[in-house]
PDB file of N, CA and C in Angstrom:
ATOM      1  N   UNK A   1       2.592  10.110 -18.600  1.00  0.00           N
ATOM      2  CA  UNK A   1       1.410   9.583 -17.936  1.00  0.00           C
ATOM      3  C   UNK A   1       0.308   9.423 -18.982  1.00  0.00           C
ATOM      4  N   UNK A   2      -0.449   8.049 -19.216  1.00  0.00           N
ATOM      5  CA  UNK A   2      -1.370   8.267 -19.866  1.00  0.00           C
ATOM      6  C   UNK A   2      -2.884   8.913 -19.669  1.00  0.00           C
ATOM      7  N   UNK A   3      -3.691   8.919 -20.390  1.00  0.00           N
ATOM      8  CA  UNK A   3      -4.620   9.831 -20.287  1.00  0.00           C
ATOM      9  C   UNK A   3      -5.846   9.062 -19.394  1.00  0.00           C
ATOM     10  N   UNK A   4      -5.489   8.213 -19.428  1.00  0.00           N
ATOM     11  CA  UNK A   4      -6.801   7.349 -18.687  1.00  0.00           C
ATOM     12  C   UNK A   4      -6.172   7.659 -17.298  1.00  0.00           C
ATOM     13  N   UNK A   5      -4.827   7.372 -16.869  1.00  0.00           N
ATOM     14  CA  UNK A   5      -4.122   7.738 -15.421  1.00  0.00           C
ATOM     15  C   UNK A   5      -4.454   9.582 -15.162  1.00  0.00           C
ATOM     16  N   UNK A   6      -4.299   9.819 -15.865  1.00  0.00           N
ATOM     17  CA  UNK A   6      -4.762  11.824 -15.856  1.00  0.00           C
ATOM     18  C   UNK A   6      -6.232  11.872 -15.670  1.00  0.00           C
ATOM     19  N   UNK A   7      -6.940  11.359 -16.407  1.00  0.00           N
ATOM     20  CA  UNK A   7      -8.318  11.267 -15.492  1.00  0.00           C
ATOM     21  C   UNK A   7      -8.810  10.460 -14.600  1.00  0.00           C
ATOM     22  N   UNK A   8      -8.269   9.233 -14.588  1.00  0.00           N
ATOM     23  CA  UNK A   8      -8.126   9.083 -13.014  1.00  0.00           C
ATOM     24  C   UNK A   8      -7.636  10.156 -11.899  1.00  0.00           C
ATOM     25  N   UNK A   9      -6.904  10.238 -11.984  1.00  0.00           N
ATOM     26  CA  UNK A   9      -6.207  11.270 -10.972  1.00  0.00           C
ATOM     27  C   UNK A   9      -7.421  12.645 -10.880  1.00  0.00           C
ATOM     28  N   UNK A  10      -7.425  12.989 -12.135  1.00  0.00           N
ATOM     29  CA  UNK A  10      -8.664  14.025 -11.860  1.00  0.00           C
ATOM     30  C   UNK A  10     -10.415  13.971 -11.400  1.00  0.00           C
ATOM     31  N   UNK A  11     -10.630  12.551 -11.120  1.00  0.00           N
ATOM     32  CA  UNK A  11     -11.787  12.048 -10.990  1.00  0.00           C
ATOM     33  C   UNK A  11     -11.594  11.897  -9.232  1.00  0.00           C
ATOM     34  N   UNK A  12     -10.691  11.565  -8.820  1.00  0.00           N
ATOM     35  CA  UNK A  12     -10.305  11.608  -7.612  1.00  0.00           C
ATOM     36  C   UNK A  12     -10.023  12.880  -6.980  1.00  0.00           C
ATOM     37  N   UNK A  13      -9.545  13.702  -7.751  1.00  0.00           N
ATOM     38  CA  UNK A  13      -9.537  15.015  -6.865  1.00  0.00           C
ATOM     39  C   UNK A  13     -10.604  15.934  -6.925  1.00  0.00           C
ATOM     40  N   UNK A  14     -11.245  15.095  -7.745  1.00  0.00           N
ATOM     41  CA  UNK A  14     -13.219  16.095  -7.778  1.00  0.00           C
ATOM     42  C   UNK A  14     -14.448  15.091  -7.135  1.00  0.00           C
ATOM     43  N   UNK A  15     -13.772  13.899  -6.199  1.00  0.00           N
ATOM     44  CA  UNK A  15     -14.684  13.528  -5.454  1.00  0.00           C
ATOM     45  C   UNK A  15     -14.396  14.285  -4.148  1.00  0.00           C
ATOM     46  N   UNK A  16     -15.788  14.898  -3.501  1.00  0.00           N
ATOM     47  CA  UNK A  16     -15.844  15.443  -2.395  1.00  0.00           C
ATOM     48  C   UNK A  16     -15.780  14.316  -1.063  1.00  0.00           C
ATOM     49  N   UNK A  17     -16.287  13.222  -1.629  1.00  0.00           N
ATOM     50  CA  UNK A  17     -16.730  12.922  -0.009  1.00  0.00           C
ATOM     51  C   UNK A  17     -15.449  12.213   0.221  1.00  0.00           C
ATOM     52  N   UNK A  18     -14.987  12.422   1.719  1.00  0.00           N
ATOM     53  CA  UNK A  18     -12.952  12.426   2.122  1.00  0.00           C
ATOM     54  C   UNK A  18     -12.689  10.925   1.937  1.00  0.00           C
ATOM     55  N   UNK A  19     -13.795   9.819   2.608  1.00  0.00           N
ATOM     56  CA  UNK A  19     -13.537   8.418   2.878  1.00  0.00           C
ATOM     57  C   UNK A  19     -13.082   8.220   1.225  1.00  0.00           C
ATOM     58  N   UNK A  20     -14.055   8.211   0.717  1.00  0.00           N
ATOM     59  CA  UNK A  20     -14.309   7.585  -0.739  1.00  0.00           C
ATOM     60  C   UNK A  20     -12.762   8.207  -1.647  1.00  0.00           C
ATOM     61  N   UNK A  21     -12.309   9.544  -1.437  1.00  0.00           N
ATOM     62  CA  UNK A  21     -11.300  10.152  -1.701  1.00  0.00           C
ATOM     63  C   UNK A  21     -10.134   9.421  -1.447  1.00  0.00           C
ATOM     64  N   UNK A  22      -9.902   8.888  -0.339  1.00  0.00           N
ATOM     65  CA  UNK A  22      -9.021   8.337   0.057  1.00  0.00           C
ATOM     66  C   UNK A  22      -8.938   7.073  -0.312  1.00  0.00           C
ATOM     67  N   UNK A  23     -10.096   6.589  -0.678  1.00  0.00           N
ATOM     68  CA  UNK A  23     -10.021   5.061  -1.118  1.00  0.00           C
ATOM     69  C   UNK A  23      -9.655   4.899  -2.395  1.00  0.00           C
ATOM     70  N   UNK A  24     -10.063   5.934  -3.160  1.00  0.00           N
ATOM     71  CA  UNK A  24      -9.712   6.037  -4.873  1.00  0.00           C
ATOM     72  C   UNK A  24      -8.465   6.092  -4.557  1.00  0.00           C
ATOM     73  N   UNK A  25      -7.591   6.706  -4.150  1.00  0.00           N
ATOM     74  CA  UNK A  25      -6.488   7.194  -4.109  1.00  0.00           C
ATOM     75  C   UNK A  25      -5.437   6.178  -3.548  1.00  0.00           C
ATOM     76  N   UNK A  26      -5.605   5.479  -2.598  1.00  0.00           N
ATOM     77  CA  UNK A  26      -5.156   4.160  -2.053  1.00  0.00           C
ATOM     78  C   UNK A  26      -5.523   2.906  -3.447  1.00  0.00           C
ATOM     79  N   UNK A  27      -6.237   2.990  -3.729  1.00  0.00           N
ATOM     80  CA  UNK A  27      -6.631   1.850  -4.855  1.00  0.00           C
ATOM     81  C   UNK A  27      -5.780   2.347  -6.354  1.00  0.00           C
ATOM     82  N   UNK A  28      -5.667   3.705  -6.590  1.00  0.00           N
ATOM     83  CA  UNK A  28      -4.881   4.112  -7.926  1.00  0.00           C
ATOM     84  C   UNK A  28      -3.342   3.794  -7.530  1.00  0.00           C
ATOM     85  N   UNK A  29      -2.906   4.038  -6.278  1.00  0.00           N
ATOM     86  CA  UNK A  29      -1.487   4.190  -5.918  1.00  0.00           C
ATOM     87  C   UNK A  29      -1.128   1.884  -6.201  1.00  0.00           C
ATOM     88  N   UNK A  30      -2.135   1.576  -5.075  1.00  0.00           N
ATOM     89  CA  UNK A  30      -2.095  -0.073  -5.019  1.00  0.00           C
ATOM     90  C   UNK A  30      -2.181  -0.497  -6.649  1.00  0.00           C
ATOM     91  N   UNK A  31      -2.460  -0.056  -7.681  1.00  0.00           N
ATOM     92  CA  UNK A  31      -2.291  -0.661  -9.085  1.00  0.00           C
ATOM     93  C   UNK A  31      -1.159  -0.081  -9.595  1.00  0.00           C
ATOM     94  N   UNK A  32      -0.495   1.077  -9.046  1.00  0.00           N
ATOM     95  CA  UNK A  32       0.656   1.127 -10.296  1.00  0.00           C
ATOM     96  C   UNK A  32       1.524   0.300  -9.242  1.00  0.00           C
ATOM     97  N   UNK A  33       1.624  -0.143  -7.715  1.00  0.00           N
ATOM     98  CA  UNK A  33       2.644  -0.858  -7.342  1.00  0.00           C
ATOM     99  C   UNK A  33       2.274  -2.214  -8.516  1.00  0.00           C
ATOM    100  N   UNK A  34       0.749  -2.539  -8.330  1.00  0.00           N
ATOM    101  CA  UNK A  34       0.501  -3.812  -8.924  1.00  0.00           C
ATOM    102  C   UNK A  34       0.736  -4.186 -10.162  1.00  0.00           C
ATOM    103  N   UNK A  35       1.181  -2.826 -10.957  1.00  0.00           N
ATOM    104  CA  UNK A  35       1.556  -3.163 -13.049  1.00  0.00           C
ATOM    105  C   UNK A  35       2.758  -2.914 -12.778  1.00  0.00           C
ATOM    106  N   UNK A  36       3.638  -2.891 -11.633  1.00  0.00           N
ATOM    107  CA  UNK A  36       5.153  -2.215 -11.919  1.00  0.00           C
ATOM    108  C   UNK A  36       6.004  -4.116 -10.388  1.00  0.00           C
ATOM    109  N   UNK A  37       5.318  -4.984 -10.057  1.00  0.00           N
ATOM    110  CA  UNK A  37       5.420  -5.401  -9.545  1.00  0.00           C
ATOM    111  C   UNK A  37       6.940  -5.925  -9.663  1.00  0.00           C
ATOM    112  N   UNK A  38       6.910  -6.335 -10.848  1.00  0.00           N
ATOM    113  CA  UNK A  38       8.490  -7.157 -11.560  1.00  0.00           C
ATOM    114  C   UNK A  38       9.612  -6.387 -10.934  1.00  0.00           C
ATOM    115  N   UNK A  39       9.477  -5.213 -11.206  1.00  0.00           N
ATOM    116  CA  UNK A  39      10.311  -3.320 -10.756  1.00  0.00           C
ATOM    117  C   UNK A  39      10.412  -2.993  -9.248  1.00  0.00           C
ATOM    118  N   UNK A  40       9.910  -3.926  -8.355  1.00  0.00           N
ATOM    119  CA  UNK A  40      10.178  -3.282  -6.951  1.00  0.00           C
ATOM    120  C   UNK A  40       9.649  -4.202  -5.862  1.00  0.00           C
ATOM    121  N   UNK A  41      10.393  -4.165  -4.939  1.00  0.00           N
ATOM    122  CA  UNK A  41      10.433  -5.264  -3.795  1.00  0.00           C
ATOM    123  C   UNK A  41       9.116  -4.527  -2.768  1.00  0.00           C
ATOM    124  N   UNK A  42       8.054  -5.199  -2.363  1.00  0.00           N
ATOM    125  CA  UNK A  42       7.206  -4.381  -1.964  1.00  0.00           C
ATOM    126  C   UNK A  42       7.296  -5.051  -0.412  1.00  0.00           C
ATOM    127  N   UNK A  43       7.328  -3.808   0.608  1.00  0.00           N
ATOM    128  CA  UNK A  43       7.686  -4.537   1.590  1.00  0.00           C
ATOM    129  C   UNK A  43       6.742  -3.148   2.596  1.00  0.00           C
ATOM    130  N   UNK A  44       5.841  -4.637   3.420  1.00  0.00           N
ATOM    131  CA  UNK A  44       4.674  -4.917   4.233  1.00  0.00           C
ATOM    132  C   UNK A  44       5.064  -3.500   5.765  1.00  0.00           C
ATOM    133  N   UNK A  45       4.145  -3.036   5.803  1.00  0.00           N
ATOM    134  CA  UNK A  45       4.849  -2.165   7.085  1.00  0.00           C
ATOM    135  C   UNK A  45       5.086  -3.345   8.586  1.00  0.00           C
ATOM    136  N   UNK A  46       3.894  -4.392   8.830  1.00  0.00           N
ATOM    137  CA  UNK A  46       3.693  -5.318   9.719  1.00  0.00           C
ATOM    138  C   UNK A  46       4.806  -6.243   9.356  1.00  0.00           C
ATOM    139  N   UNK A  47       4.740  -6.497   8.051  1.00  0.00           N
ATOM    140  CA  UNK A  47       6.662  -7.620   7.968  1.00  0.00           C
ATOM    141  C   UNK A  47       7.835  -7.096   8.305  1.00  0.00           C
ATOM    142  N   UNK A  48       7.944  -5.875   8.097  1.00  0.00           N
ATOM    143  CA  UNK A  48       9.124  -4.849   8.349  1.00  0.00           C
ATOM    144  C   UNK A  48       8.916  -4.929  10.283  1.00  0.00           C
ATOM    145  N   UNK A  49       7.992  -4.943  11.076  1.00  0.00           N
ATOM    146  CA  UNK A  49       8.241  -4.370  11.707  1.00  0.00           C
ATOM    147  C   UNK A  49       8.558  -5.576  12.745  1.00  0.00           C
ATOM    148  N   UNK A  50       8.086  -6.904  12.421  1.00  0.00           N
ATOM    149  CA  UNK A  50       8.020  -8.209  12.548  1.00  0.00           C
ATOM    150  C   UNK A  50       9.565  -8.138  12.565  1.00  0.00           C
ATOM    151  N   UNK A  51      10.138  -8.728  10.955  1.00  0.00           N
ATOM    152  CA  UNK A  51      11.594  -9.016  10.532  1.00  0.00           C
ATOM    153  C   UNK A  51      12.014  -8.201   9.690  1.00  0.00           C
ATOM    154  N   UNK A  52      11.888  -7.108  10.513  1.00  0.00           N
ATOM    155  CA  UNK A  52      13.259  -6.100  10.140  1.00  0.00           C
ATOM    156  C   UNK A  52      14.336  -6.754   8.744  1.00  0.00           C
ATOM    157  N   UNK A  53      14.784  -7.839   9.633  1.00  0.00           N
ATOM    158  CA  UNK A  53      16.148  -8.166   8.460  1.00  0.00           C
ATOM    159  C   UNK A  53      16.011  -9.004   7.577  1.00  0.00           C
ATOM    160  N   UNK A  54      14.814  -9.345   7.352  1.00  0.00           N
ATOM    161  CA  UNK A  54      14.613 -10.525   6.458  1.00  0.00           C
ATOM    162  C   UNK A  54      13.807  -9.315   5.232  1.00  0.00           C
ATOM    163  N   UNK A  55      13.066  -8.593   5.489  1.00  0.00           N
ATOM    164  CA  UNK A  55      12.409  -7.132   4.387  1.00  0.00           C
ATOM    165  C   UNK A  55      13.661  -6.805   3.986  1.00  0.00           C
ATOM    166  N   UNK A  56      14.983  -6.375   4.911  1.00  0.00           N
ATOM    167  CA  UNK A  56      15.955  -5.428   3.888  1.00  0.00           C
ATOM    168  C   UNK A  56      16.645  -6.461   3.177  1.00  0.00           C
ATOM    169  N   UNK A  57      16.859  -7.711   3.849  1.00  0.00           N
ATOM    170  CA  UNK A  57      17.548  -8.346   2.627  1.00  0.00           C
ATOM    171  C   UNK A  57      16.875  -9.169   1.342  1.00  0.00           C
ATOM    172  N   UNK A  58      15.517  -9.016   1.483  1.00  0.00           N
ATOM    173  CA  UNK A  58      14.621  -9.135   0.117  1.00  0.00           C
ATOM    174  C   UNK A  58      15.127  -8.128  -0.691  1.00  0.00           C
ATOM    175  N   UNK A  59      15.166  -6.580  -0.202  1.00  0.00           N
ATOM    176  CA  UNK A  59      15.954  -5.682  -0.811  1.00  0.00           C
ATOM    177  C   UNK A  59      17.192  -5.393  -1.382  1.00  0.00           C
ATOM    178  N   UNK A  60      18.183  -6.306  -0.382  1.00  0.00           N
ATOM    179  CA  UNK A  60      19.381  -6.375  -1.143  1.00  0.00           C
ATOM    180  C   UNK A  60      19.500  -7.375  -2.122  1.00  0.00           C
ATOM    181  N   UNK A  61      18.767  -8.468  -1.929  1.00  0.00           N
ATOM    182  CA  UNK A  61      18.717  -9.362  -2.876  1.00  0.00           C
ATOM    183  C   UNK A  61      18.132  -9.082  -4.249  1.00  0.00           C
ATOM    184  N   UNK A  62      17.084  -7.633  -4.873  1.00  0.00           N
ATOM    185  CA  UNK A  62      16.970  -7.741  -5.768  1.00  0.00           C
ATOM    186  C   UNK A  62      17.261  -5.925  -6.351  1.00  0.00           C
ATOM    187  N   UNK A  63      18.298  -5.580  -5.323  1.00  0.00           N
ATOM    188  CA  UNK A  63      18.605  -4.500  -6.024  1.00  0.00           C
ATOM    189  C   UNK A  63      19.982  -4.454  -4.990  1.00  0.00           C
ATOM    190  N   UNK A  64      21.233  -5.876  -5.366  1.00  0.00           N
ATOM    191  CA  UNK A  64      22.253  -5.673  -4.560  1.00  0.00           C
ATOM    192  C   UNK A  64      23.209  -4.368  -4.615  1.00  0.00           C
ATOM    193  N   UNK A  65      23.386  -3.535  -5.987  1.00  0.00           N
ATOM    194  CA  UNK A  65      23.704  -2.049  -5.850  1.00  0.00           C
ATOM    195  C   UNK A  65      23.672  -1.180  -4.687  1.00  0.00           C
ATOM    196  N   UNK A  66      22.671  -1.530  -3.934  1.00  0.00           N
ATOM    197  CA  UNK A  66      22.349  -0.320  -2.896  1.00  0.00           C
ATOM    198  C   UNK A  66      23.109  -0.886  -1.300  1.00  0.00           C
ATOM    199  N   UNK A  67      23.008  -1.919  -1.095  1.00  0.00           N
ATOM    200  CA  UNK A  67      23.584  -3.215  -0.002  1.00  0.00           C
ATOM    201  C   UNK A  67      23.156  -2.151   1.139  1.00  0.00           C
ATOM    202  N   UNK A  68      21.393  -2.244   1.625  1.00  0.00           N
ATOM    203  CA  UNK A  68      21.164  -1.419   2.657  1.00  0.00           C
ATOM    204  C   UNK A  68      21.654  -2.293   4.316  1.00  0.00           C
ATOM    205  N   UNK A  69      22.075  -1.724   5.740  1.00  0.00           N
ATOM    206  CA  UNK A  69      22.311  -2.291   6.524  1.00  0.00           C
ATOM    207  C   UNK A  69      20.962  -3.094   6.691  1.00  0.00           C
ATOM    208  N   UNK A  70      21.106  -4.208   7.744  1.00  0.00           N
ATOM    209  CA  UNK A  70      20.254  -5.234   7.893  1.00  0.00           C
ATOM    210  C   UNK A  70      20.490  -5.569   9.783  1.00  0.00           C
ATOM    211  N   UNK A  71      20.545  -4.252  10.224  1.00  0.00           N
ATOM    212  CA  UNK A  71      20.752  -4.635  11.572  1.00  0.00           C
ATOM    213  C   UNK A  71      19.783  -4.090  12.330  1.00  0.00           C
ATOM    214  N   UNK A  72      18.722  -4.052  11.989  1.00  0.00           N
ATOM    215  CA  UNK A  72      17.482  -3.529  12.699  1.00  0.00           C
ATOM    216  C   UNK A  72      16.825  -4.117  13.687  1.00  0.00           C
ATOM    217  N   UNK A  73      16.165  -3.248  14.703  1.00  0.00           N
ATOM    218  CA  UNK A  73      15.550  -4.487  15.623  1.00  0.00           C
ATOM    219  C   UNK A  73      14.209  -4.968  15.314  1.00  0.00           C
ATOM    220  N   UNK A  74      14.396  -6.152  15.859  1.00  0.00           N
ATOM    221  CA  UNK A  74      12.314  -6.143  15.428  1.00  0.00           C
ATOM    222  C   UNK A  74      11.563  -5.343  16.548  1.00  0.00           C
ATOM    223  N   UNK A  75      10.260  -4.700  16.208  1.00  0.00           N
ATOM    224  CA  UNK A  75       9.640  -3.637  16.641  1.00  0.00           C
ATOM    225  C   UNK A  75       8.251  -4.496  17.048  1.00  0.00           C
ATOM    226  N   UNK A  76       7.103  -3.240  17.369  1.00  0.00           N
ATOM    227  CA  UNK A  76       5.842  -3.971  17.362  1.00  0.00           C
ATOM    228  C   UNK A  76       5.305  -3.355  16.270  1.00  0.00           C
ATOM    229  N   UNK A  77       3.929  -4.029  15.699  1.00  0.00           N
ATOM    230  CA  UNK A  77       2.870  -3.331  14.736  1.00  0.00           C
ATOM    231  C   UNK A  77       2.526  -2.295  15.714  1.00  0.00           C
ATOM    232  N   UNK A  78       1.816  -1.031  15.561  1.00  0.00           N
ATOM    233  CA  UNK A  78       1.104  -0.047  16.166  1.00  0.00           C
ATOM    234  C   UNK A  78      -0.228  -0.516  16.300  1.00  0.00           C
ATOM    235  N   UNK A  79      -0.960  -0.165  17.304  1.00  0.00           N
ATOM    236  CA  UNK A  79      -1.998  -0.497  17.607  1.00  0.00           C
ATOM    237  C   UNK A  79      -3.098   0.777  17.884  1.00  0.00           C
ATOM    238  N   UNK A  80      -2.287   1.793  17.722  1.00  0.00           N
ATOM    239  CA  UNK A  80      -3.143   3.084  18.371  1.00  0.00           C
ATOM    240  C   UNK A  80      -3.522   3.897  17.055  1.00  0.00           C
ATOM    241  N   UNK A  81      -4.498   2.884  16.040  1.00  0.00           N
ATOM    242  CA  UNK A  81      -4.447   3.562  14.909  1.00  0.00           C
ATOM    243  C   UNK A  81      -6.267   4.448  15.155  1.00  0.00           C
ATOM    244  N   UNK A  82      -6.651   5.211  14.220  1.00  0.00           N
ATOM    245  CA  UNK A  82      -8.190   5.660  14.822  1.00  0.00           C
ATOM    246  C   UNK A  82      -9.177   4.068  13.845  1.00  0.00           C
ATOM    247  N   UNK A  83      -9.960   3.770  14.879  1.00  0.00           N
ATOM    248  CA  UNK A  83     -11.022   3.019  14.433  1.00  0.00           C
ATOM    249  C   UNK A  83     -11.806   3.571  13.563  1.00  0.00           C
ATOM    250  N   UNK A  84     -12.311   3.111  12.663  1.00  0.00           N
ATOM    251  CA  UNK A  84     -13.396   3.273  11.329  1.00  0.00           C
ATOM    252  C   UNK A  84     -14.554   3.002  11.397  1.00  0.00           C
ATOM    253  N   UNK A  85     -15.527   3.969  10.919  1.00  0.00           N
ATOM    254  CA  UNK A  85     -16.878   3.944  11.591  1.00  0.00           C
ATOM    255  C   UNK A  85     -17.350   2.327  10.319  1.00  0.00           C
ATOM    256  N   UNK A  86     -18.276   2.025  10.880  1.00  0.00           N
ATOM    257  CA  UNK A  86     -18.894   1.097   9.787  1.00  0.00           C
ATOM    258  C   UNK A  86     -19.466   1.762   8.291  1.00  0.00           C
ATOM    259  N   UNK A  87     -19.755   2.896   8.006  1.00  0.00           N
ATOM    260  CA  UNK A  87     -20.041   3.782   6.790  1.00  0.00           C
ATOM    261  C   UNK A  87     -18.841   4.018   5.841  1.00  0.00           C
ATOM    262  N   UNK A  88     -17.751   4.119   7.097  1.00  0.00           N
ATOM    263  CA  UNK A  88     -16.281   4.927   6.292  1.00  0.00           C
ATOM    264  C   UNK A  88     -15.917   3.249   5.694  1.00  0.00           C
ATOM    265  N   UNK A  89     -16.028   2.324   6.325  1.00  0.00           N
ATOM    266  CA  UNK A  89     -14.998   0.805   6.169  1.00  0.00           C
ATOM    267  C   UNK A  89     -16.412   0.027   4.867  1.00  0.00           C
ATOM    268  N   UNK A  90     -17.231   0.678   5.030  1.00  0.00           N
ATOM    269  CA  UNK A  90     -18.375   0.062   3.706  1.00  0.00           C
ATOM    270  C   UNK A  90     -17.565   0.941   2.404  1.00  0.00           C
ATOM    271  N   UNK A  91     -17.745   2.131   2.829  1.00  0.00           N
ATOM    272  CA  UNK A  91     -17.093   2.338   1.232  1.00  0.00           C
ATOM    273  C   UNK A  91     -15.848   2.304   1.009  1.00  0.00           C
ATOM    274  N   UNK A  92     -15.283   1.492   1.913  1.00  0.00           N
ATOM    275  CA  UNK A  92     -13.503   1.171   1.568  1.00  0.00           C
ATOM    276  C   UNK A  92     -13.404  -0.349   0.762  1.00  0.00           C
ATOM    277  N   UNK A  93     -14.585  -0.966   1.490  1.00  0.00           N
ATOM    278  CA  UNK A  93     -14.767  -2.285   0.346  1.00  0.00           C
ATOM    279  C   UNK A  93     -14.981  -1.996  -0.964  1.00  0.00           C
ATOM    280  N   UNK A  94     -16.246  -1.018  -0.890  1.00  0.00           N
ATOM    281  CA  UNK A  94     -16.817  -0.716  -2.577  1.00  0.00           C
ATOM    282  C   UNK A  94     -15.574  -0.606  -3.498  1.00  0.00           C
ATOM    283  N   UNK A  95     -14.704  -0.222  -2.740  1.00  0.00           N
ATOM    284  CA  UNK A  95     -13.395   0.489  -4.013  1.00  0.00           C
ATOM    285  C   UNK A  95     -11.943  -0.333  -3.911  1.00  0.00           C
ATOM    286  N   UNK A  96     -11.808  -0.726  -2.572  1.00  0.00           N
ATOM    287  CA  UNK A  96     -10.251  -1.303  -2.155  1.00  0.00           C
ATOM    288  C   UNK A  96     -10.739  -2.671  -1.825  1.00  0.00           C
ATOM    289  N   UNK A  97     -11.496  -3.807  -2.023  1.00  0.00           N
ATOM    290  CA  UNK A  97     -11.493  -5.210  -1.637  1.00  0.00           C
ATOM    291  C   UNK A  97     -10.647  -5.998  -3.040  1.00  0.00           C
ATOM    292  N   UNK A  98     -11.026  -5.461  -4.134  1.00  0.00           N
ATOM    293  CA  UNK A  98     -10.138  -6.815  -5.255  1.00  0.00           C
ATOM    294  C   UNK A  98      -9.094  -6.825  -4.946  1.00  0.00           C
ATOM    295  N   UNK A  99      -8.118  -5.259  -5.043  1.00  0.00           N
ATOM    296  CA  UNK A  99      -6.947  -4.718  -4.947  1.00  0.00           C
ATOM    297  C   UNK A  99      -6.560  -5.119  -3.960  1.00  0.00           C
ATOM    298  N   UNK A 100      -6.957  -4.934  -2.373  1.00  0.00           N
ATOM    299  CA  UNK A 100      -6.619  -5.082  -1.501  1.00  0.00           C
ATOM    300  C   UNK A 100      -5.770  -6.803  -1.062  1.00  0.00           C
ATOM    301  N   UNK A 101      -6.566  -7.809  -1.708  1.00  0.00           N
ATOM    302  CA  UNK A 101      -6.635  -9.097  -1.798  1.00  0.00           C
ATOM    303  C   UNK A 101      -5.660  -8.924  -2.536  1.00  0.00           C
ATOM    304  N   UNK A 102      -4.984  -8.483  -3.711  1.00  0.00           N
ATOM    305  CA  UNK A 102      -3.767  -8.785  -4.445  1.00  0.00           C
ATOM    306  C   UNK A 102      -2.332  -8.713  -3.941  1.00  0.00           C
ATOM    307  N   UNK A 103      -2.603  -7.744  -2.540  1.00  0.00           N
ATOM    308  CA  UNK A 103      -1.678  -7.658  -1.556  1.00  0.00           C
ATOM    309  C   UNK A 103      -2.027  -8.493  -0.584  1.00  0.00           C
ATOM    310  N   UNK A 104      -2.487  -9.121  -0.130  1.00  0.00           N
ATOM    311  CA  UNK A 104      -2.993 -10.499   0.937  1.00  0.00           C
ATOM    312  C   UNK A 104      -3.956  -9.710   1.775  1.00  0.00           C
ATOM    313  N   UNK A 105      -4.128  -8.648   1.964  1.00  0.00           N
ATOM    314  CA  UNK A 105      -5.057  -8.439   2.978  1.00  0.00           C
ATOM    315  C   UNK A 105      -6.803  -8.525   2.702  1.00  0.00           C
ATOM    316  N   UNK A 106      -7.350  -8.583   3.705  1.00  0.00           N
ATOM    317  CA  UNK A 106      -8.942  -8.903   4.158  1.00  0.00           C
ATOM    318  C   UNK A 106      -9.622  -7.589   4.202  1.00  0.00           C
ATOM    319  N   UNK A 107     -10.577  -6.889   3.874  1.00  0.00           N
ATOM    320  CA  UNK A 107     -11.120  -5.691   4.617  1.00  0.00           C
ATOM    321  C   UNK A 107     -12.565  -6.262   4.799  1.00  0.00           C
TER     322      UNK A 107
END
């Protein structure tokens, strides 16, 4: 691990306030998917839950070694997630909007 990732990591576990904690931490995890992208099939919890079989066979298609089944049903997204106050979802922009956009989503 390099040293800039080691103090990252340690800059995040010495912020107190939980939102902002969590956002560093969601934003450090979203860049090593984002420098390791070439290395791994990144698959959407809402696409998975959409087309089941079209996510695992992105998977078999770039890591056919593993040949996971592909007989899943399609599901719904969850909807019963807790709502975010407007304070907690301001400082989720400050830290997770570039990143966030590199994965398609809006905050």
């Amino acid at each position: 691990m390099e040293v800039s990732q080691l103090q990252e990591i340690k800059d995040i576990e010495s912020e107190k306030d939980f939102e902002i904690k969590r956002a560093l931490l969601w934003n450090y995890l979203a860049g090593i998917l984002e420098r390791n992208k070439e290395n791994i099939v990144l698959i959407k919890y809402e696409d998975f839950v959409q087309n089941p079989n079209l996510e695992i066979a992105k998977v078999n298609k770039k890591f056919p070694e593993f040949e996971f089944e592909n007989d899943f049903l399609k599901s719904k997204v969850r909807t019963d997630r807790k709502v975010l106050h407007a304070d907690e979802i301001d400082k989720i922009k400050v830290i997770c909007t570039n990143m966030a956009a590199k994965f398609g989503y809006e905050i």
